[in-house]
Structure formats: C-alpha cells, structure tokens
PDB file of N, CA and C in Angstrom:
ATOM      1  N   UNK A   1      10.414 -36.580  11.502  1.00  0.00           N
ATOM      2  CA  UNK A   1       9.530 -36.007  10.525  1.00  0.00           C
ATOM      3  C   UNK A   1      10.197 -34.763   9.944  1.00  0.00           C
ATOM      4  N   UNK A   2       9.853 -34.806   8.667  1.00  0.00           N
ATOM      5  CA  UNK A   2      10.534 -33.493   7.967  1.00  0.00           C
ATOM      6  C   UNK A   2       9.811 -32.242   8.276  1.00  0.00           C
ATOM      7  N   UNK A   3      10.405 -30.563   8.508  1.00  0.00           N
ATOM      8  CA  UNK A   3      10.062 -29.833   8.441  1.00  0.00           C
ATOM      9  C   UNK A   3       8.830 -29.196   7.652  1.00  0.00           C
ATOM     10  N   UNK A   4       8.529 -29.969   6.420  1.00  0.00           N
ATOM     11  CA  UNK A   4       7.556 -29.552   5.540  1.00  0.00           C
ATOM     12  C   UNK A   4       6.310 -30.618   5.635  1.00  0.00           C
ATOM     13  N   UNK A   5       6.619 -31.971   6.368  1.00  0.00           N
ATOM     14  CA  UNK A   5       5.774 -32.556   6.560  1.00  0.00           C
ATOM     15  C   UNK A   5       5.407 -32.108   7.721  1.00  0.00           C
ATOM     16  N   UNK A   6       5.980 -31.692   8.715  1.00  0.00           N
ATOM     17  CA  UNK A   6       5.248 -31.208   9.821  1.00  0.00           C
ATOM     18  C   UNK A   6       4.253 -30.194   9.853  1.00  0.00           C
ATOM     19  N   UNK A   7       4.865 -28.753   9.257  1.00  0.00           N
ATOM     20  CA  UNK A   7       3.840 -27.940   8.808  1.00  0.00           C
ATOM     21  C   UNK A   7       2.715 -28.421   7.878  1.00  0.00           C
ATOM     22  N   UNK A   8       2.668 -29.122   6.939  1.00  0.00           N
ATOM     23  CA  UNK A   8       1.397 -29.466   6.311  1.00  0.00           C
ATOM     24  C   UNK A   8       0.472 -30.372   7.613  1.00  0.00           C
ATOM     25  N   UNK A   9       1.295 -30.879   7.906  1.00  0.00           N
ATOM     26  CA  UNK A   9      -0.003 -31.605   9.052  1.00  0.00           C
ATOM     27  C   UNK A   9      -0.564 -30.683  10.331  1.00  0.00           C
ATOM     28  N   UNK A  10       0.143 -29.752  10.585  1.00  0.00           N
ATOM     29  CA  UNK A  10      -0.136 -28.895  11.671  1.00  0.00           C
ATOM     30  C   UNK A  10      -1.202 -27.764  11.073  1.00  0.00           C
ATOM     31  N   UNK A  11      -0.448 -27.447   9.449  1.00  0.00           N
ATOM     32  CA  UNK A  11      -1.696 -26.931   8.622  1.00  0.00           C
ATOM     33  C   UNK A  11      -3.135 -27.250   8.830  1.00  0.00           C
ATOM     34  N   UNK A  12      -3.029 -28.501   8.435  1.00  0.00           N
ATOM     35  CA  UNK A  12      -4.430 -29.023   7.893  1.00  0.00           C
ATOM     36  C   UNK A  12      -5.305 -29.591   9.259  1.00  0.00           C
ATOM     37  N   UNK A  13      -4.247 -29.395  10.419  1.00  0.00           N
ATOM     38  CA  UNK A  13      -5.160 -29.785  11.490  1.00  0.00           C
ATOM     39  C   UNK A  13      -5.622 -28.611  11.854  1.00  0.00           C
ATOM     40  N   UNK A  14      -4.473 -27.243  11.978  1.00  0.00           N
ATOM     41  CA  UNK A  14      -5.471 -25.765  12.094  1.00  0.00           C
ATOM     42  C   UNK A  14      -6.463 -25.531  11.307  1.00  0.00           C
ATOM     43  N   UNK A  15      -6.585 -25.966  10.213  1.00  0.00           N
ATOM     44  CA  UNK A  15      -7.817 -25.340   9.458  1.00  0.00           C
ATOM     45  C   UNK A  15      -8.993 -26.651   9.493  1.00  0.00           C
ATOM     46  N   UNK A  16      -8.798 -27.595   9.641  1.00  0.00           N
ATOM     47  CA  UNK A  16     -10.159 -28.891   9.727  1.00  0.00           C
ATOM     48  C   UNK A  16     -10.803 -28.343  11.225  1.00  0.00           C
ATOM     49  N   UNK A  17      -9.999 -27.774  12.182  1.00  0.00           N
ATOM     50  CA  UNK A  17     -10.784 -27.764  13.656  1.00  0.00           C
ATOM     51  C   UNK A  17     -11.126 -26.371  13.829  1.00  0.00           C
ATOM     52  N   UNK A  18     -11.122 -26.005  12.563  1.00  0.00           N
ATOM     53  CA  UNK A  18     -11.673 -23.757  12.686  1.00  0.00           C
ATOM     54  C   UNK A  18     -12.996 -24.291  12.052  1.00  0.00           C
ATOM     55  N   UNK A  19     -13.498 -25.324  11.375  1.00  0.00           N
ATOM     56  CA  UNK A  19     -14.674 -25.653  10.764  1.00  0.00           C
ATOM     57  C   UNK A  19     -15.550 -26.006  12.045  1.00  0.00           C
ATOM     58  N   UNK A  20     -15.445 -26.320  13.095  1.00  0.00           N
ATOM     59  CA  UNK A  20     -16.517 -26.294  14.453  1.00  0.00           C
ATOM     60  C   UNK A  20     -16.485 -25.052  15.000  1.00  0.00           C
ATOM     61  N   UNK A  21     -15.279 -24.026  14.761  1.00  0.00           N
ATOM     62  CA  UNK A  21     -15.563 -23.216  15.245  1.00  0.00           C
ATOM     63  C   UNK A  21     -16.322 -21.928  14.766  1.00  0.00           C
ATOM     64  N   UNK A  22     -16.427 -21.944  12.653  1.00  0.00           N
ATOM     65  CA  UNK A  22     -17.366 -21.450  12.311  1.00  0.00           C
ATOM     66  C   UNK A  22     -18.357 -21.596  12.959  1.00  0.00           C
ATOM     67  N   UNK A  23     -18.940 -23.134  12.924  1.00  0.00           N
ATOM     68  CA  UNK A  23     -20.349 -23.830  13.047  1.00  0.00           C
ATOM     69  C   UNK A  23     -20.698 -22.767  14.394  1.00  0.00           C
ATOM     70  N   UNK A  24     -19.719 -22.684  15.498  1.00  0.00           N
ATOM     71  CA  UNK A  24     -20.470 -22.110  16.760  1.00  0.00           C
ATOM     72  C   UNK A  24     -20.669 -20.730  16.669  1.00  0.00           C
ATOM     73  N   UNK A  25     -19.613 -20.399  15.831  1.00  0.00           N
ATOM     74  CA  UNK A  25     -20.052 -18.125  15.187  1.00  0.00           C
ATOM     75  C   UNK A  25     -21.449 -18.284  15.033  1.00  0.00           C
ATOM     76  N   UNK A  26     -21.514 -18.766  13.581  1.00  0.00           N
ATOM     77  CA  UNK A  26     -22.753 -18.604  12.647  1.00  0.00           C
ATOM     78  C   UNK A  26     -23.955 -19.517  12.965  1.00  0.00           C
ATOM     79  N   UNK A  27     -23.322 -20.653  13.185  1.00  0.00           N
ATOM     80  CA  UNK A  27     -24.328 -21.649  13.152  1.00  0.00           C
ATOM     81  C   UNK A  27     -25.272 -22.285  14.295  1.00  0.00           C
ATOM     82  N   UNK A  28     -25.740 -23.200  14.231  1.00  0.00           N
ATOM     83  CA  UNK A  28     -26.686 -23.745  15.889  1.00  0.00           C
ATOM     84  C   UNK A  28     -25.712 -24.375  16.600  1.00  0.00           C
ATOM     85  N   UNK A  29     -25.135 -24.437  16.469  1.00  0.00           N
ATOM     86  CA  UNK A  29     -23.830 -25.036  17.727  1.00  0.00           C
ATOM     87  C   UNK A  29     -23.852 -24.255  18.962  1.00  0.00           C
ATOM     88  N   UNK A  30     -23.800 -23.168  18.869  1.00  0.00           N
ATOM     89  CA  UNK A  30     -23.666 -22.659  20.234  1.00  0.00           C
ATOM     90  C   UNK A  30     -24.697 -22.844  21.099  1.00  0.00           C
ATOM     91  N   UNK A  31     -26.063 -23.544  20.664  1.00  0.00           N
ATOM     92  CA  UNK A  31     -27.634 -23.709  21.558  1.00  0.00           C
ATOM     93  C   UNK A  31     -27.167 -25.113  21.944  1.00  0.00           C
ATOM     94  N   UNK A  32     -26.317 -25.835  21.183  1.00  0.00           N
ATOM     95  CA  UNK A  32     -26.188 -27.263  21.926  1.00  0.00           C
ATOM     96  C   UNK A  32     -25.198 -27.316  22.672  1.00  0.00           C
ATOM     97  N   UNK A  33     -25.608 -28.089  23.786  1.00  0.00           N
ATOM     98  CA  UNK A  33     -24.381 -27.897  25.062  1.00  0.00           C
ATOM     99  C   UNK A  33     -23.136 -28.585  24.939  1.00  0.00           C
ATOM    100  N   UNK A  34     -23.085 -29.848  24.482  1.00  0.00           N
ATOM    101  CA  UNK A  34     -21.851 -30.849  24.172  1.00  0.00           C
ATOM    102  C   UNK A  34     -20.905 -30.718  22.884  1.00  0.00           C
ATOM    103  N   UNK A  35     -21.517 -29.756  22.177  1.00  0.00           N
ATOM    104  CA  UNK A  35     -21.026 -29.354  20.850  1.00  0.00           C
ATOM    105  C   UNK A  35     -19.875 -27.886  20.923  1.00  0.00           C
ATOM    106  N   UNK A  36     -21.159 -27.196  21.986  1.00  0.00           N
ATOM    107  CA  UNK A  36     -20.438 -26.136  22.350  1.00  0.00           C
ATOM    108  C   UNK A  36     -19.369 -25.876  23.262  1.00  0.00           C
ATOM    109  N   UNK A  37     -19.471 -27.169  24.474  1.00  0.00           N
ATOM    110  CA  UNK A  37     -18.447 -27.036  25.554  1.00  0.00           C
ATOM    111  C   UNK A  37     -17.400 -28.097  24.628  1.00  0.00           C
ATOM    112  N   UNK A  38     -17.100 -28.779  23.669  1.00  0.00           N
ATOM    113  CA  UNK A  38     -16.304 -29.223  22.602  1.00  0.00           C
ATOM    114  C   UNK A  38     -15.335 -28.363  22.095  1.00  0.00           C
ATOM    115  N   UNK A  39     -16.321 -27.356  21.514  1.00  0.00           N
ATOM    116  CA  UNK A  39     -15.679 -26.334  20.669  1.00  0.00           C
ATOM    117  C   UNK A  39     -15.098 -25.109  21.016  1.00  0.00           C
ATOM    118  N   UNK A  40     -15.676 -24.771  22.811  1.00  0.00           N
ATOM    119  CA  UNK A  40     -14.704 -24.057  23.478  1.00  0.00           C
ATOM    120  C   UNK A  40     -13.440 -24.712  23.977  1.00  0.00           C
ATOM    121  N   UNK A  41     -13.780 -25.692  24.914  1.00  0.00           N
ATOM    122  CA  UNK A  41     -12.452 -26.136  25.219  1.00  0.00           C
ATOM    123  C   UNK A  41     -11.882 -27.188  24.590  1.00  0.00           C
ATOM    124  N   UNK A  42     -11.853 -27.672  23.746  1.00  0.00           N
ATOM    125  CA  UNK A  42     -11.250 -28.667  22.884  1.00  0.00           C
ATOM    126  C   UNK A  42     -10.668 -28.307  21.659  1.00  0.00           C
ATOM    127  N   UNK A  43     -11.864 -27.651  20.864  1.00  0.00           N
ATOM    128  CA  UNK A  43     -11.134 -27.501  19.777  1.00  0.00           C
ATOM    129  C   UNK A  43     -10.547 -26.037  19.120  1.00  0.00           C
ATOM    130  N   UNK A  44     -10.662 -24.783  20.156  1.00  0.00           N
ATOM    131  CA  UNK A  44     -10.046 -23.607  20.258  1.00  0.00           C
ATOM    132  C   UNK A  44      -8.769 -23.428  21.016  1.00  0.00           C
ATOM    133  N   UNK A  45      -8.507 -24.350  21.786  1.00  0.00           N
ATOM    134  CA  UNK A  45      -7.412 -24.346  22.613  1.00  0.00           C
ATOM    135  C   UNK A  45      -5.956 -24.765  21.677  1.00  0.00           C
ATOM    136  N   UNK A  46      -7.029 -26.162  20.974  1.00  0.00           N
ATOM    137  CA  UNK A  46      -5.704 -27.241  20.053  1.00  0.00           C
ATOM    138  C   UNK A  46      -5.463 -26.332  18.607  1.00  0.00           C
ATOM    139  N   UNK A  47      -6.440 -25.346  17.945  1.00  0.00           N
ATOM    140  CA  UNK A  47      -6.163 -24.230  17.389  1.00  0.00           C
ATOM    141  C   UNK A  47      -5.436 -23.449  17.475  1.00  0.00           C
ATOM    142  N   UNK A  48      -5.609 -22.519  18.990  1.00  0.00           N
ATOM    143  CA  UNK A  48      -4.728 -21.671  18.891  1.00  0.00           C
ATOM    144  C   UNK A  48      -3.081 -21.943  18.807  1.00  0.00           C
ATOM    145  N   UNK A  49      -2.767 -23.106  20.037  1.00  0.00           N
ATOM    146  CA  UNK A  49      -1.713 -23.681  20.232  1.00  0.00           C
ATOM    147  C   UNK A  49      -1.190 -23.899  18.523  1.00  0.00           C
ATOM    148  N   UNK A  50      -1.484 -24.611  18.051  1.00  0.00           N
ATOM    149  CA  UNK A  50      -1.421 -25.116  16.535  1.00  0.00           C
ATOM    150  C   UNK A  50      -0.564 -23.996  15.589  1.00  0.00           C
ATOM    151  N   UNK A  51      -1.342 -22.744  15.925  1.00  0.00           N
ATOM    152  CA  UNK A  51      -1.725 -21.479  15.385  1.00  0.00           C
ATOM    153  C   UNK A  51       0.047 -20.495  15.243  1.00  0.00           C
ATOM    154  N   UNK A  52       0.293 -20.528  17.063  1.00  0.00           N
ATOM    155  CA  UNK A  52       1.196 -20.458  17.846  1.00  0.00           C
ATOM    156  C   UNK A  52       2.146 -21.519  17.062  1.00  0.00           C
ATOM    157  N   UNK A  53       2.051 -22.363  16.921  1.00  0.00           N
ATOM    158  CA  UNK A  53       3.566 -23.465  16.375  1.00  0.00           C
ATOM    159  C   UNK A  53       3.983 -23.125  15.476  1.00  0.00           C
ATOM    160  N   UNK A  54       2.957 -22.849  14.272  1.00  0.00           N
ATOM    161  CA  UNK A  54       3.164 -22.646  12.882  1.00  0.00           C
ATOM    162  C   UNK A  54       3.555 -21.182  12.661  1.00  0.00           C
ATOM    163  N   UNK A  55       3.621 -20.682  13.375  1.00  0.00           N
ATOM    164  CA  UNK A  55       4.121 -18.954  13.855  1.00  0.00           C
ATOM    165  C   UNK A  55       5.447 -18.697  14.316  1.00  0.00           C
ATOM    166  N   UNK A  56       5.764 -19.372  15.866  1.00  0.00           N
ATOM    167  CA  UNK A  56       6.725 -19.504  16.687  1.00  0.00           C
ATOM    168  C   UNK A  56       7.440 -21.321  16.639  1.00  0.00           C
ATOM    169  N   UNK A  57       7.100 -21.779  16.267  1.00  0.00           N
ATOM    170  CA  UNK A  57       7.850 -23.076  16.348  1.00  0.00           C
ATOM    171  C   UNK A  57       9.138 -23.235  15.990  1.00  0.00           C
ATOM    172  N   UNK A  58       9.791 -22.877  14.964  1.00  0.00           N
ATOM    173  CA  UNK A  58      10.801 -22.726  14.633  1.00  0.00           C
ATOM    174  C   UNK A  58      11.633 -22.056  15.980  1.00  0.00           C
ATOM    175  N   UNK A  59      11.773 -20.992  16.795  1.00  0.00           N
ATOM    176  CA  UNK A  59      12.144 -20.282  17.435  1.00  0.00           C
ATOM    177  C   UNK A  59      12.172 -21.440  18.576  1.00  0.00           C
ATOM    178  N   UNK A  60      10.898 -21.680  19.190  1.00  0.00           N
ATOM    179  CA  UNK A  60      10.790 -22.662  19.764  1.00  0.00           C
ATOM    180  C   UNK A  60      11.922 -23.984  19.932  1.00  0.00           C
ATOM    181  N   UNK A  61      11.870 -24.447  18.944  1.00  0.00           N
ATOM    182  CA  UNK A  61      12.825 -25.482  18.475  1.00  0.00           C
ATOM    183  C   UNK A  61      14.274 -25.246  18.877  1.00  0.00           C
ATOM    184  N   UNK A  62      14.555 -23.927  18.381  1.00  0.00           N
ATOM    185  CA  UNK A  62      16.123 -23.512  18.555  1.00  0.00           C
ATOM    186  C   UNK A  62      16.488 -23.027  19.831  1.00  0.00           C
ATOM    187  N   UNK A  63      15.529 -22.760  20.762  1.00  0.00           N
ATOM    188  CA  UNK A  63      15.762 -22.479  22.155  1.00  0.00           C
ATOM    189  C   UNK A  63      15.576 -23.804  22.827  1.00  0.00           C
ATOM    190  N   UNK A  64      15.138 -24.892  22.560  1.00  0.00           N
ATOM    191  CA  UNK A  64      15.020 -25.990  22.874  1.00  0.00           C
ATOM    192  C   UNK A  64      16.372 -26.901  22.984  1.00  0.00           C
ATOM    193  N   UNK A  65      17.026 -26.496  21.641  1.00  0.00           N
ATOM    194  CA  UNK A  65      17.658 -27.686  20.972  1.00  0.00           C
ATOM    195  C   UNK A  65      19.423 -26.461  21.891  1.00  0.00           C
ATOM    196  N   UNK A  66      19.454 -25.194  21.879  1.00  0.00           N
ATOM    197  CA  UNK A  66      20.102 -24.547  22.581  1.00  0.00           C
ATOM    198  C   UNK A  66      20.154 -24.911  23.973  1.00  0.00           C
ATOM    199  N   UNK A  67      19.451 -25.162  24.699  1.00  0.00           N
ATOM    200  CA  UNK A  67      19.874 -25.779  26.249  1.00  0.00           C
ATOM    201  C   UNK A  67      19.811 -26.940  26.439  1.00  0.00           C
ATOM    202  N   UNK A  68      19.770 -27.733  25.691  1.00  0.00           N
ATOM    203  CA  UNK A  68      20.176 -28.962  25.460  1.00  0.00           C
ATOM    204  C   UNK A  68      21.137 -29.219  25.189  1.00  0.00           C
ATOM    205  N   UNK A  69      21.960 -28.709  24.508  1.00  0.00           N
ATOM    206  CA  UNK A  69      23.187 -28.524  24.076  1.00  0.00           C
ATOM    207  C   UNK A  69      24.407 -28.039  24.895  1.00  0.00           C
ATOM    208  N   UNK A  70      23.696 -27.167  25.983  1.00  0.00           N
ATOM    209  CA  UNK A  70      24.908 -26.866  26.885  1.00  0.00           C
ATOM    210  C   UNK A  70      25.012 -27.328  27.907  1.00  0.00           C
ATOM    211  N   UNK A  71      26.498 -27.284  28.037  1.00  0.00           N
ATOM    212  CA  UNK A  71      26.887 -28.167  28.999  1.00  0.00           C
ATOM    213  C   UNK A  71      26.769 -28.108  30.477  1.00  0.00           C
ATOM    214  N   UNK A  72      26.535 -28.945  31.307  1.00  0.00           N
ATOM    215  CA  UNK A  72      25.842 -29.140  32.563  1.00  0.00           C
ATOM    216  C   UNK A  72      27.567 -27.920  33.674  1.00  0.00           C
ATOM    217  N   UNK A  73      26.865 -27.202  34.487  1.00  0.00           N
ATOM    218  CA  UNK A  73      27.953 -26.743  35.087  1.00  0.00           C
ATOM    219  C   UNK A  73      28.500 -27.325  36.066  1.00  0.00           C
ATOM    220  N   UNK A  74      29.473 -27.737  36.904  1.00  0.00           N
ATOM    221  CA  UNK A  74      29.715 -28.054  37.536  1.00  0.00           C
ATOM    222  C   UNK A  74      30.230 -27.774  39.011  1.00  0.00           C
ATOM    223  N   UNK A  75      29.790 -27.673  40.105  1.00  0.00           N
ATOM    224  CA  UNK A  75      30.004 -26.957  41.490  1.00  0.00           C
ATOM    225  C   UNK A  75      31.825 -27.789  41.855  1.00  0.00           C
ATOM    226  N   UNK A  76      32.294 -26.476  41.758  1.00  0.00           N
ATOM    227  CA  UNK A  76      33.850 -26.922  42.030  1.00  0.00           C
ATOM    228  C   UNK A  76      33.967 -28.112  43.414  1.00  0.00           C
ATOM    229  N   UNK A  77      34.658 -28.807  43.637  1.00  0.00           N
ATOM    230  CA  UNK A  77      34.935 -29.967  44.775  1.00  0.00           C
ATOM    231  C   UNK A  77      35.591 -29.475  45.298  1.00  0.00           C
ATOM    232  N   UNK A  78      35.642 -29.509  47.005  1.00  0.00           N
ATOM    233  CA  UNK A  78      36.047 -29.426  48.458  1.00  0.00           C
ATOM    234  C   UNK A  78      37.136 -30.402  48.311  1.00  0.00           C
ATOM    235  N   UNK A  79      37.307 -31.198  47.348  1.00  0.00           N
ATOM    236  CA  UNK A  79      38.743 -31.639  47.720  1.00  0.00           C
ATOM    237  C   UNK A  79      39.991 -31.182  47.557  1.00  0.00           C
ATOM    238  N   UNK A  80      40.648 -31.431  48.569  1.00  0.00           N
ATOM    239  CA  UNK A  80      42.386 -30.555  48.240  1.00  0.00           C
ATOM    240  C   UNK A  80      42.938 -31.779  47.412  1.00  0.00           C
ATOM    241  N   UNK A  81      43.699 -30.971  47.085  1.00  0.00           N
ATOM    242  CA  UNK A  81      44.590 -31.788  45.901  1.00  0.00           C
ATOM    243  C   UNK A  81      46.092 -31.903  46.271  1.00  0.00           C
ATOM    244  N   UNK A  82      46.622 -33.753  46.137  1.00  0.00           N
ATOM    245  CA  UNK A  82      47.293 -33.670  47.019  1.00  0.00           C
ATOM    246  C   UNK A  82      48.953 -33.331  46.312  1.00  0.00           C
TER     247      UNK A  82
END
C-alpha cells in the first residue's frame, strides 16, 4: 500500500470512530452500558493508537525496517584452525 493511501485510510478511520466518542461527551451514550463499555475500550484505544501512527509512524517504520536490516552477529567458533 502506498504511503498516501495509508494515511487517508488511517485518516478516515481516526475521525469516523471520534463520532462515538462525541456521542459519549455530549450525548446519552454514556447512560447506556454496551455503548459505553464500546466506546471506552474499543473505540478510544483504536483512536488513540491510530492517532499515534499518523504522528509517529513514519519513525516507527524506519526503526523497524533499521533492525531488520542488520546483520545477525555472530559468536566467534571454538574451533582451531588447522
């Protein structure tokens, strides 16, 4: 996936799942129990994280793609050489 397609989808998923979390500020969501235990742990968690990518991801990526890249060390061998 391309860089710009990623952010638009990571976009539009941070901002479609901040719309339950208005509803529980302002609205009757927070008196209902399945709506509200939803919107704490479901859909504030996958927000913030989201939030966090579109912030730090890039960085992310390059520390990722950096130890991956290096090479495995190797513990010298006990063998004599003859």
């Amino acid at each position: 996936m391309k860089g710009a397609t990623e952010r638009k989808v990571i976009r539009w998923v941070h901002i479609l799942l901040s719309i339950p979390v208005l509803g529980y500020i302002y609205g009757p969501v927070a008196t209902l129990t399945y709506p509200a235990l939803a919107t704490k742990f479901i859909f504030l968690p996958i927000i913030v994280l989201s939030g966090f990518w579109l912030w730090k991801g890039h960085w992310i990526k390059r520390q990722l793609r950096r130890k991956s890249s290096m090479p495995l060390k190797r513990k010298p061998s006990l063998k004599k050489a003859p």
